[in-house]
N, C-alpha and C. Protein backbone atom coordinates (compact mmCIF):
# COMPACT_ATOMS: atom_id res chain seq x y z
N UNK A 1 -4.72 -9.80 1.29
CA UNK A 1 -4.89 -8.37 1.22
C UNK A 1 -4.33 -7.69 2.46
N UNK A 2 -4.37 -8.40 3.86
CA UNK A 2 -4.01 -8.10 4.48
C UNK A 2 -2.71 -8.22 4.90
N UNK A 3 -1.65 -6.82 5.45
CA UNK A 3 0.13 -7.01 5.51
C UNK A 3 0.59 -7.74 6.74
N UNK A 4 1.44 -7.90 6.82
CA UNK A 4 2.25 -8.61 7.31
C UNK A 4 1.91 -7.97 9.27
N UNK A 5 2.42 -6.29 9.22
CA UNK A 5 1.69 -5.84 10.42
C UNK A 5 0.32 -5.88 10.85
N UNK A 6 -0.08 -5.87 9.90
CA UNK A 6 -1.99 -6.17 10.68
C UNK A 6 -2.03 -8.08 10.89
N UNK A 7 -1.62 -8.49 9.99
CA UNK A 7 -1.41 -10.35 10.75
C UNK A 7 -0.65 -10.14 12.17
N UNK A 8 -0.20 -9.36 12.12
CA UNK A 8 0.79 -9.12 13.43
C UNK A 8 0.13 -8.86 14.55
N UNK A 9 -0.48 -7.77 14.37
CA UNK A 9 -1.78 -7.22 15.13
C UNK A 9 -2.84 -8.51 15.92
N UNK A 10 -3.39 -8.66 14.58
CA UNK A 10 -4.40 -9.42 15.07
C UNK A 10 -4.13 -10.91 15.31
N UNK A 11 -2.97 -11.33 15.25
CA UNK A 11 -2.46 -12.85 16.03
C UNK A 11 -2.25 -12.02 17.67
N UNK A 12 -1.79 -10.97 17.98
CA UNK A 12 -1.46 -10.93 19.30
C UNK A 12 -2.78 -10.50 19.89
N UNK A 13 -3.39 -10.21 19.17
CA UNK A 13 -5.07 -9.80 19.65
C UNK A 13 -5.34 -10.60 20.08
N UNK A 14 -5.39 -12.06 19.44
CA UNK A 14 -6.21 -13.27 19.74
C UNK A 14 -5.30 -13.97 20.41
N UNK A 15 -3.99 -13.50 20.45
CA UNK A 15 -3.11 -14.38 21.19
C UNK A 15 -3.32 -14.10 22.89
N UNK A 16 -3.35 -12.45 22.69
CA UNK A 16 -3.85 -12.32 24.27
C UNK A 16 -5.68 -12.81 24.94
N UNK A 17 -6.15 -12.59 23.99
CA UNK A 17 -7.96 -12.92 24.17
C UNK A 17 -7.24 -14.98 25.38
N UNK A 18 -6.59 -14.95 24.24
CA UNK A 18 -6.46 -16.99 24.44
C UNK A 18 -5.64 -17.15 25.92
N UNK A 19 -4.82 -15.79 25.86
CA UNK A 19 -4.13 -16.11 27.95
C UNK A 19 -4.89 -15.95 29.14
N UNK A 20 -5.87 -14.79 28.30
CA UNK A 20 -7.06 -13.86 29.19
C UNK A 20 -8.08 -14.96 29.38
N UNK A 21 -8.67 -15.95 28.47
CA UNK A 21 -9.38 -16.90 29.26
C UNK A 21 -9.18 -17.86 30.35
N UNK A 22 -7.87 -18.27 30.31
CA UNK A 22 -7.57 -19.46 31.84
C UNK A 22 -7.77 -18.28 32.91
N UNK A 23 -7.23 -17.57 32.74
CA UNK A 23 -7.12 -16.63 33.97
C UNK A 23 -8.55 -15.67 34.49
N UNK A 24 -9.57 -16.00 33.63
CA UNK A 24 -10.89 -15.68 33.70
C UNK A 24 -11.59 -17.19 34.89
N UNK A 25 -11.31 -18.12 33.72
CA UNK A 25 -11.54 -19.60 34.47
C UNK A 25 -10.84 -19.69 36.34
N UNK A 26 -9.91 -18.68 35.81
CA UNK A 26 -8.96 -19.33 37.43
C UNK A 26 -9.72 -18.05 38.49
N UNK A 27 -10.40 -17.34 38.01
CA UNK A 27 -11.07 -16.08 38.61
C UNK A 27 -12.39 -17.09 39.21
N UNK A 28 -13.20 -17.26 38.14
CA UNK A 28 -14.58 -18.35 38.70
C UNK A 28 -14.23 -19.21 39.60
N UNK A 29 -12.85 -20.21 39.33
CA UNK A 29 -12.84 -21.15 40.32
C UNK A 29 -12.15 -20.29 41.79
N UNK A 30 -11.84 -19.10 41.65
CA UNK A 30 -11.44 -18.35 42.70
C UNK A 30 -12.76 -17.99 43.66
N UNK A 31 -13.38 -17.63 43.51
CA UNK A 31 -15.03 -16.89 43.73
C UNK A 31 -15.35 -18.09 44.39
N UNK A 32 -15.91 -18.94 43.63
CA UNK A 32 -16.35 -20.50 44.09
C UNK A 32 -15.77 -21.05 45.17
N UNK A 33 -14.55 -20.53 45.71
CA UNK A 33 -13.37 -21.45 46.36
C UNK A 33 -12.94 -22.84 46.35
N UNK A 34 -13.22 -22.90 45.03
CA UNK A 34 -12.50 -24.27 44.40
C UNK A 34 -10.67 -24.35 44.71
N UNK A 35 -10.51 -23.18 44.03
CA UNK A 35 -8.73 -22.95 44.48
C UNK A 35 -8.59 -22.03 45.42
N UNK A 36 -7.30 -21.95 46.07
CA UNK A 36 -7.50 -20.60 47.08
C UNK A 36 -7.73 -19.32 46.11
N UNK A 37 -8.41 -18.62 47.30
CA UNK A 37 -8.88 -17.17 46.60
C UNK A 37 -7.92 -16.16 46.30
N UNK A 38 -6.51 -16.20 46.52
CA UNK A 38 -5.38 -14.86 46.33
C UNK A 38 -4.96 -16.30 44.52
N UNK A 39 -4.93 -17.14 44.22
CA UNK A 39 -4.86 -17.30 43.20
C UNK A 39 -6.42 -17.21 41.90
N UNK A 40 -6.97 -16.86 42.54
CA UNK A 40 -8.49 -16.62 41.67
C UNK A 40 -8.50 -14.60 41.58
N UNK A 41 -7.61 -14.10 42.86
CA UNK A 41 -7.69 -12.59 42.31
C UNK A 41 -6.83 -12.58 41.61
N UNK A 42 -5.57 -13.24 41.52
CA UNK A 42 -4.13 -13.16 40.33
C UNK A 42 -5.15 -13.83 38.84
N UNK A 43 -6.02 -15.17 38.75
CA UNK A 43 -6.60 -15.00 37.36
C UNK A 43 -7.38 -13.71 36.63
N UNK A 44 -8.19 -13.18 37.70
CA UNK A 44 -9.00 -12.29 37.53
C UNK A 44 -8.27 -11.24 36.81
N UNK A 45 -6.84 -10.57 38.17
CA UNK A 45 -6.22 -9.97 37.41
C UNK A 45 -5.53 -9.69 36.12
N UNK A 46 -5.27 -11.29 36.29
CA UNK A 46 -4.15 -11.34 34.56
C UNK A 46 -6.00 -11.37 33.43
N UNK A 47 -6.91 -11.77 33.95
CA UNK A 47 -7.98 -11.71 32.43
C UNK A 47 -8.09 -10.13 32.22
N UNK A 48 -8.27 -9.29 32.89
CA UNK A 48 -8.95 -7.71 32.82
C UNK A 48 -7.67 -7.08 32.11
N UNK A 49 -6.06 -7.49 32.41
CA UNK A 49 -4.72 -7.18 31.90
C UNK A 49 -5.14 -7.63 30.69
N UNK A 50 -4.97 -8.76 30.13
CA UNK A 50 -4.72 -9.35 28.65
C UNK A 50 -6.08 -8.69 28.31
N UNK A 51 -7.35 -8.38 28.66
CA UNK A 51 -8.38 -8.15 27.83
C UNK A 51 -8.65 -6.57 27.86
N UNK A 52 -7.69 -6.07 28.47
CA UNK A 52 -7.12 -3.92 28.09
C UNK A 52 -6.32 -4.26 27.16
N UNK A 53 -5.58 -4.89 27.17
CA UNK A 53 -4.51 -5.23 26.05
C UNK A 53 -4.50 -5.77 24.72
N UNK A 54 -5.49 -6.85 25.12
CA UNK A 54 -6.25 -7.20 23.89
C UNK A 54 -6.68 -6.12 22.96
N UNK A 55 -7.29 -5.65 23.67
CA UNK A 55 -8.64 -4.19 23.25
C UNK A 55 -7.47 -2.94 22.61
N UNK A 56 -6.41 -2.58 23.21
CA UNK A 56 -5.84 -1.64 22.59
C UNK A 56 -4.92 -2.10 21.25
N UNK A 57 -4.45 -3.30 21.40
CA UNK A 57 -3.92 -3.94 20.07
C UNK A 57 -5.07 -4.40 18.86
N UNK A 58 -5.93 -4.35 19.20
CA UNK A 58 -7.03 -4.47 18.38
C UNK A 58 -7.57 -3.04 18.33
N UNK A 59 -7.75 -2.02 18.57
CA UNK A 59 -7.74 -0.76 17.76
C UNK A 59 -6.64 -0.61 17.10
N UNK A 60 -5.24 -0.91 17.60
CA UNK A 60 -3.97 -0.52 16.68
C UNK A 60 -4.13 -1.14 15.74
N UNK A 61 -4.55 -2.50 15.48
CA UNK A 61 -4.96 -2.58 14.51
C UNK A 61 -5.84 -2.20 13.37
N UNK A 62 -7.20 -1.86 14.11
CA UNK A 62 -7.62 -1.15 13.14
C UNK A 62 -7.48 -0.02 12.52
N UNK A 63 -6.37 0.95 13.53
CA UNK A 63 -6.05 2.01 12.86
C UNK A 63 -5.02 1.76 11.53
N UNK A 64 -4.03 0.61 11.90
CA UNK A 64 -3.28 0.18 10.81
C UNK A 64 -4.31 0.25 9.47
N UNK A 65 -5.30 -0.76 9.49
CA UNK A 65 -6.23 -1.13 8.58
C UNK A 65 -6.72 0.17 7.86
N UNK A 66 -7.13 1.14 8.39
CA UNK A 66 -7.78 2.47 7.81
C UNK A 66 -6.66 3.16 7.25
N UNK A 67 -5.76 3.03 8.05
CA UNK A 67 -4.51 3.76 7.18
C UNK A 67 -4.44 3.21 6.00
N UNK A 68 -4.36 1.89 5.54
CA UNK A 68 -3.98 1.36 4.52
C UNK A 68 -4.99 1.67 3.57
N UNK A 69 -6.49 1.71 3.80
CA UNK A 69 -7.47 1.68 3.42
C UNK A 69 -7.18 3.10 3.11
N UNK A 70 -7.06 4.26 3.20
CA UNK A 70 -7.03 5.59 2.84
C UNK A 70 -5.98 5.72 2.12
N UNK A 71 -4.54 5.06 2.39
CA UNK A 71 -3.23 4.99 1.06
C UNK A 71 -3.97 4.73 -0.20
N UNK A 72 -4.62 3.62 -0.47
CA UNK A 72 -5.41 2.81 -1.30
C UNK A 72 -6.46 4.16 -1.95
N UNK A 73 -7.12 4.32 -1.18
CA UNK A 73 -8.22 5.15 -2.12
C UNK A 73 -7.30 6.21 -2.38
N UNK A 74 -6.44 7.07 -1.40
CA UNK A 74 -5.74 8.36 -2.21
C UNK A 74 -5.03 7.89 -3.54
N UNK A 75 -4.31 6.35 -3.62
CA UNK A 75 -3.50 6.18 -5.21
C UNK A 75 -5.00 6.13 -6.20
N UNK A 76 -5.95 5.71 -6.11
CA UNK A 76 -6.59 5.47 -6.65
C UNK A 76 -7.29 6.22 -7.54
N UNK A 77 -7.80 7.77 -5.76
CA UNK A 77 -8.20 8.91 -6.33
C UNK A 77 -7.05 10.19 -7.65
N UNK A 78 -5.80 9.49 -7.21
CA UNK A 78 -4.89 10.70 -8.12
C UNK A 78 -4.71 9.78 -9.41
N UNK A 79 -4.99 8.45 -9.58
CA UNK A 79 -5.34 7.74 -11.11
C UNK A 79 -5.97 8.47 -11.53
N UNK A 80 -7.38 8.25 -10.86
CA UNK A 80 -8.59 9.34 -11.47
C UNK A 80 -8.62 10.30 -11.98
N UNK A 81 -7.93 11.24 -10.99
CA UNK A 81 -7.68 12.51 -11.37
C UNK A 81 -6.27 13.16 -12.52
N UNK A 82 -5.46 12.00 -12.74
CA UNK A 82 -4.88 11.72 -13.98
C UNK A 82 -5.21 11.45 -15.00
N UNK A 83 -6.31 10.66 -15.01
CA UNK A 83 -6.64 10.26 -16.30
C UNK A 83 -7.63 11.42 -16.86
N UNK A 84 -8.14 12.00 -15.83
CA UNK A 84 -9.27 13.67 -16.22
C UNK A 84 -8.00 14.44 -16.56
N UNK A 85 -7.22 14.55 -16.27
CA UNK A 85 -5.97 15.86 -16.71
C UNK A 85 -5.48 15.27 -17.86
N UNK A 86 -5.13 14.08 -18.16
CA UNK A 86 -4.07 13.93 -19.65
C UNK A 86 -4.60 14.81 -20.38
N UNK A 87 -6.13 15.75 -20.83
CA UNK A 87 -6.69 15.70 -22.20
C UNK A 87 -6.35 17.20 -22.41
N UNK A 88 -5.22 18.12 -20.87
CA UNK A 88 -5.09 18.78 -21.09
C UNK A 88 -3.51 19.77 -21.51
N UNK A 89 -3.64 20.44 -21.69
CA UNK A 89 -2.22 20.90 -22.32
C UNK A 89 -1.19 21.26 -21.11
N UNK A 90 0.03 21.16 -21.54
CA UNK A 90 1.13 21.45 -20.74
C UNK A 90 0.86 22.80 -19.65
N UNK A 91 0.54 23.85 -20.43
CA UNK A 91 0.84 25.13 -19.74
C UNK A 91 -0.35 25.11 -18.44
N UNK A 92 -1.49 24.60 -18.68
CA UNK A 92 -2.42 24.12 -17.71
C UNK A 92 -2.03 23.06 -16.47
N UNK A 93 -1.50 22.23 -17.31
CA UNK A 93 -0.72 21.35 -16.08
C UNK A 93 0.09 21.53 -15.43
N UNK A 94 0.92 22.28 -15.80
CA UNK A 94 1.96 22.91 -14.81
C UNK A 94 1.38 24.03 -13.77
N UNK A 95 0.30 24.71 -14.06
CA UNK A 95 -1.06 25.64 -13.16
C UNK A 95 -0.91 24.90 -12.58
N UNK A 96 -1.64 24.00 -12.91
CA UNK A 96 -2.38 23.02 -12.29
C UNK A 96 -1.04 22.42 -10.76
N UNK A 97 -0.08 21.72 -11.11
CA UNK A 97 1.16 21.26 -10.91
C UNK A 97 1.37 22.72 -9.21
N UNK A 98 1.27 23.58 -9.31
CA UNK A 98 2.32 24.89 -9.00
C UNK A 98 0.71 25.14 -7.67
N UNK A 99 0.09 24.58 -7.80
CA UNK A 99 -1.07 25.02 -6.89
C UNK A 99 -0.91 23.73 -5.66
N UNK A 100 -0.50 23.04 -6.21
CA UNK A 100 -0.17 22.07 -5.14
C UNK A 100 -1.52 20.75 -4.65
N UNK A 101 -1.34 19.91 -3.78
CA UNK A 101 -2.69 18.99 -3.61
C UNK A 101 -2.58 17.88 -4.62
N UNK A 102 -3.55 16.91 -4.46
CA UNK A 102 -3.76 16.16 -5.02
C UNK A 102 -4.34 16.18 -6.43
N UNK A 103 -4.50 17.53 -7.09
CA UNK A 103 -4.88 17.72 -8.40
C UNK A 103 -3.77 18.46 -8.35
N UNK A 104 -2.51 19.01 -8.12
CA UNK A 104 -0.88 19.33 -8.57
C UNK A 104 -0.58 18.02 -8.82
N UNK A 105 -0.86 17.57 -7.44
CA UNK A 105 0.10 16.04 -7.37
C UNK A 105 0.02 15.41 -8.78
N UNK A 106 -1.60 14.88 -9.15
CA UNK A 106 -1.54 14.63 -10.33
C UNK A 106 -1.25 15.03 -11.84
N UNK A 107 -1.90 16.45 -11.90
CA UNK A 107 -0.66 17.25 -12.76
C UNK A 107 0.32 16.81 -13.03
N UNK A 108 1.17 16.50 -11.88
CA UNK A 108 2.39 16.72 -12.00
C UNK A 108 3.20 14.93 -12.36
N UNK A 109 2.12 13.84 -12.38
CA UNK A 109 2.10 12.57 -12.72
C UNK A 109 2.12 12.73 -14.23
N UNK A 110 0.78 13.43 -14.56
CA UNK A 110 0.52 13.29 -15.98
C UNK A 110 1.86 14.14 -16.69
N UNK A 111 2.65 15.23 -16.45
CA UNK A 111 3.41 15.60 -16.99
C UNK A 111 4.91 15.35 -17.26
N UNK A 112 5.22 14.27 -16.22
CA UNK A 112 6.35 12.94 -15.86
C UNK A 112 6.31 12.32 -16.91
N UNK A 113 4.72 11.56 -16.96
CA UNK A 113 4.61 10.85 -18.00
C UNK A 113 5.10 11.32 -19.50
N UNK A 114 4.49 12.45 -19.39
CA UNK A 114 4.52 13.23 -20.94
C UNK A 114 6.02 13.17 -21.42
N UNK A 115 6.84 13.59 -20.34
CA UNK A 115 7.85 13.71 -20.48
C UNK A 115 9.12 12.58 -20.82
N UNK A 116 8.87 11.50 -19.99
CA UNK A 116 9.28 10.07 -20.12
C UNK A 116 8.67 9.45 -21.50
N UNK A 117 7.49 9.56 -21.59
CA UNK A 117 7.02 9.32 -23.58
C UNK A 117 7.65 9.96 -24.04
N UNK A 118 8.41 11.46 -24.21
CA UNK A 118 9.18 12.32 -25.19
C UNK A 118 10.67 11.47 -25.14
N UNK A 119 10.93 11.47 -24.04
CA UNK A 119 12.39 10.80 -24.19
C UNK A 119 12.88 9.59 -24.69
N UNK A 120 11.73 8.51 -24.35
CA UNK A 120 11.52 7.31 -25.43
C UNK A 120 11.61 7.50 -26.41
N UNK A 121 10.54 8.48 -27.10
CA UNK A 121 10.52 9.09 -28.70
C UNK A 121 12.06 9.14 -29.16
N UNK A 122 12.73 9.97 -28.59
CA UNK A 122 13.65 10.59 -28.90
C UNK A 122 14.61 9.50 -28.88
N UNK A 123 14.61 8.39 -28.29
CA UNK A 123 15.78 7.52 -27.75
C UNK A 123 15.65 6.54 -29.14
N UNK A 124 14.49 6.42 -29.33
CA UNK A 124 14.20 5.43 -30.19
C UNK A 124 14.36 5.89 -31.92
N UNK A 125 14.35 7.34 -31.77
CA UNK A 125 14.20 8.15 -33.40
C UNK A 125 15.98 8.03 -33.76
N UNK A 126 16.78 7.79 -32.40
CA UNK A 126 17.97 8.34 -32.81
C UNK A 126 18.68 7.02 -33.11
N UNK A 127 18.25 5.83 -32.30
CA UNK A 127 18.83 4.55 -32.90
C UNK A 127 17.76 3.73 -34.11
N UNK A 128 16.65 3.88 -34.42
CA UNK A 128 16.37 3.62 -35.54
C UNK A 128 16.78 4.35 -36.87
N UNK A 129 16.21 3.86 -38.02
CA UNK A 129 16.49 4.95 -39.53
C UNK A 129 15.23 5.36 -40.02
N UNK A 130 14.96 6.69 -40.61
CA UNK A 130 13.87 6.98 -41.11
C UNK A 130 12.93 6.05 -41.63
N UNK A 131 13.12 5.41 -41.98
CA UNK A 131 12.12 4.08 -42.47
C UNK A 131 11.56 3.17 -41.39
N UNK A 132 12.32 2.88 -40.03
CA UNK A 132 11.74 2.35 -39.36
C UNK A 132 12.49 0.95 -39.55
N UNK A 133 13.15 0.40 -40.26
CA UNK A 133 13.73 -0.59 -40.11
C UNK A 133 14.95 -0.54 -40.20
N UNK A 134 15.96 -1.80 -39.48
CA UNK A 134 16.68 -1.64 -38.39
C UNK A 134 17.82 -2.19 -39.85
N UNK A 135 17.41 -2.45 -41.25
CA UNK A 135 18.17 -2.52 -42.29
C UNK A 135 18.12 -1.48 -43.05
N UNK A 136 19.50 -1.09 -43.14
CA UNK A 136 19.64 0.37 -44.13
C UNK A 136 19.25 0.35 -45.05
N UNK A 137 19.50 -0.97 -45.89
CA UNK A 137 19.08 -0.84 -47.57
C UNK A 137 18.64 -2.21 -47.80
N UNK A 138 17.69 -2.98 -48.08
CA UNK A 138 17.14 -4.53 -48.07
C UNK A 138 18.73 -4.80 -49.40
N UNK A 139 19.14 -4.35 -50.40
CA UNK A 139 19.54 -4.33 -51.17
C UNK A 139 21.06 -4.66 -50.90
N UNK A 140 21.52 -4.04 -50.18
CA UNK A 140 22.58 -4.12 -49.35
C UNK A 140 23.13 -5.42 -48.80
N UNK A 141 21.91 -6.26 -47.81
CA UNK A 141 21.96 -7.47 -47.02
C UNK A 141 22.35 -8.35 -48.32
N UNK A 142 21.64 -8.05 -49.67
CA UNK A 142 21.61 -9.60 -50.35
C UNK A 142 22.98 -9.24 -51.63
N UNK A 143 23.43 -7.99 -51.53
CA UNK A 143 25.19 -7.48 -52.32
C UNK A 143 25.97 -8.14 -51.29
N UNK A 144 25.88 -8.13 -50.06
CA UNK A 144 26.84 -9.23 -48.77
C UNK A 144 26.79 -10.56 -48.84
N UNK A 145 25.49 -10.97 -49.27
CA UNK A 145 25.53 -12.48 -49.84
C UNK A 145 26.15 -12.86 -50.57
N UNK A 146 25.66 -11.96 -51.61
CA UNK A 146 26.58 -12.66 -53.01
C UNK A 146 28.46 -12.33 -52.89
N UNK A 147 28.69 -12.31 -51.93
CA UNK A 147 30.09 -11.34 -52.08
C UNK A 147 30.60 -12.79 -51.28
C-alpha cells in the first residue's frame, strides 16, 4: 500500500536512526574516557545530526503519507458523490457542473460518462442491423451454401 517514496522515506529514516547509534556509543565511550574525548564530542555530534535528520525525514514522510491518504478519500468522496448525482437529469448536472468543487467536479464525471455511453450507443447502432445480428438474412448464409 505503501509507494515507492514513502519506502524511500522511511529506509533513510531508519537508515539514519542506524549511523546515529555508533556515534551515540562513541559519545558514552567519550564521557567515560575510554577513547579520547574530541572523538566522543565528534560521536555525540554526528548522533544529535543523524537524529534532527532522522526526525525531519520522518515527518516528510508522514506528510507524504497524509497526502496520499487525502488523494484516496477525495477519489473516493467524488465516487460517492457520483453515484448520488447519476439519478439526476442533464440540465441539473451541468448547474451542478458550472458551480464548480467537488460536487461540479462530480457532475461533471457523471455527465462524461453519460456522454461516452451515448457514443457507444451510437457506434454500435451504426455497425450493427436492426435486428441485432451481425447476419442480414439467416436465409441468405444457407442460398451461399447451396450455390
Amino acid at each position: 500500500m505503501s509507494s515507492l517514496p514513502q519506502r524511500a522515506y522511511r529506509f533513510g529514516m531508519w537508515g539514519l536512526v542506524a549511523l546515529g547509534v555508533p556515534g551515540l556509543f562513541a559519545a558514552f565511550l567519550g564521557a567515560r574516557r575510554i577513547i579520547p574525548l574530541p572523538l566522543g564530542i565528534v560521536g555525540g555530534f554526528t548522533f544529535f545530526t543523524c537524529l534532527l535528520l532522522g526526525a525531519l525525514v520522518g515527518l516528510q514522510a508522514r506528510r507524504q503519507m497524509q497526502l496520499q491518504r487525502d488523494r484516496e478519500n477525495y477519489s473516493t468522496m467524488l465516487i460517492i458523490l457520483a453515484n448520488q448525482l447519476r439519478v439526476q437529469d442533464d440540465v441539473v448536472l451541468q448547474r451542478i457542473a458550472g458551480k464548480g468543487g467537488p460536487a461540479g467536479e462530480a457532475a461533471e464525471m457523471v455527465l462524461h460518462g453519460r456522454r461516452e455511453k451515448g457514443d457507444r450507443r451510437r457506434e454500435s447502432g451504426e455497425r450493427g442491423t436492426v435486428t441485432g445480428s451481425s447476419v442480414p438474412d439467416p436465409t441468405a448464409l444457407a442460398d451461399e451454401m447451396a450455390d
